[in-house]
Protein backbone atom coordinates (compact mmCIF):
# COMPACT_ATOMS: atom_id res chain seq x y z
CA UNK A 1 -183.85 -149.47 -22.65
CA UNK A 2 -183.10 -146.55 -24.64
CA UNK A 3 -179.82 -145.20 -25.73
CA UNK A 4 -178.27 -142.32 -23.79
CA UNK A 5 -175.18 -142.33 -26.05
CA UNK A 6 -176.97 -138.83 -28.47
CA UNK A 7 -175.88 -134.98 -28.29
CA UNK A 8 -177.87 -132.84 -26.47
CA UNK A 9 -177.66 -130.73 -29.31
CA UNK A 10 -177.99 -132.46 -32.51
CA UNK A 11 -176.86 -129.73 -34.47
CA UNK A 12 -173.76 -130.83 -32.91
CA UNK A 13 -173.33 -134.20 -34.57
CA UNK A 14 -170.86 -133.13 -37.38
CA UNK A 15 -168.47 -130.85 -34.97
CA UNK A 16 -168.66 -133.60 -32.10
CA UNK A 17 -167.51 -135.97 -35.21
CA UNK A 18 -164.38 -133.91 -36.15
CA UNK A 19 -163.57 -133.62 -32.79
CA UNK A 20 -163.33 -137.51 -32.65
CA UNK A 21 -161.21 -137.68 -35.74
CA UNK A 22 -159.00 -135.25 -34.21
CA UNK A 23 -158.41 -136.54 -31.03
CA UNK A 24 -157.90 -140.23 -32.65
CA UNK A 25 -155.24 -138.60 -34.89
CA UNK A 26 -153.01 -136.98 -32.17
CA UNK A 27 -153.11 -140.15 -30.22
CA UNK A 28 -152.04 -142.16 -33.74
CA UNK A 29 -155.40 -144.21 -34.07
CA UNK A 30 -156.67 -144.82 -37.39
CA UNK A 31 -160.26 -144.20 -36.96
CA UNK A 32 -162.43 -144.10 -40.39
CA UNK A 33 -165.75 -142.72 -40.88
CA UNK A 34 -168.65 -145.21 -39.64
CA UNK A 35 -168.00 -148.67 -38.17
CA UNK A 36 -165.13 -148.81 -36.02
CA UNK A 37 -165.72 -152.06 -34.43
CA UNK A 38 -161.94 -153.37 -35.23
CA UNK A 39 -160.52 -151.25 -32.52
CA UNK A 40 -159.48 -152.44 -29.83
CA UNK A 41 -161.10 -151.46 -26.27
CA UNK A 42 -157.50 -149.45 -25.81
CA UNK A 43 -157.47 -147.54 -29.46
CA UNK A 44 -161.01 -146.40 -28.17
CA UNK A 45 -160.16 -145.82 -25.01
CA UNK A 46 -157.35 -143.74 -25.52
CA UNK A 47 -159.52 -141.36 -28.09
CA UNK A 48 -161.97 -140.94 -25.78
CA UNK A 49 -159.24 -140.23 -22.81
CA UNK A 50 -158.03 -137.93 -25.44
CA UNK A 51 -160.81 -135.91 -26.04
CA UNK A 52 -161.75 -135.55 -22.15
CA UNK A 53 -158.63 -134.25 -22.07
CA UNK A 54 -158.92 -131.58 -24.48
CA UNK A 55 -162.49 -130.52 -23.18
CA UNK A 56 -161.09 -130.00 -19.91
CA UNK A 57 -157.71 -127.78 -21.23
CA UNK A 58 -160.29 -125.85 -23.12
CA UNK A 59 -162.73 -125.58 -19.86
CA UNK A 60 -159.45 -124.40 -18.07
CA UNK A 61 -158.59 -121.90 -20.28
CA UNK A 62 -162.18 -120.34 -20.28
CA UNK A 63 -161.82 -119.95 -16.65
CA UNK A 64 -158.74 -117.67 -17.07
């Protein structure tokens, strides 16, 4: 089975990354750069929540 977890853009990689770090800041998760397998499944959750959020406010606000 292959992984379906890559950018469609891989140029994207490094501003997709910040993006993470950003969201897991402003939600008060300390998220480091490379393994993050110490979180728990709510610290993740909650960046990931996070940044769906954002991408949708942003979506929004295009729409204007």
């Amino acid at each position: 089975m292959t992984s379906s977890n890559k950018p469609v853009v891989p140029q994207a990689k490094e501003a997709l990354n910040k993006f993470k770090m950003e969201a897991a800041s402003e939600v008060g998760v300390n998220l480091k750069e490379g393994y993050n397998g110490d979180l728990t499944s709510r610290e993740a959750g909650s960046v990931g929540g996070q940044m769906v959020k954002k991408m949708i406010e942003a979506y929004e606000n295009s729409m204007k």
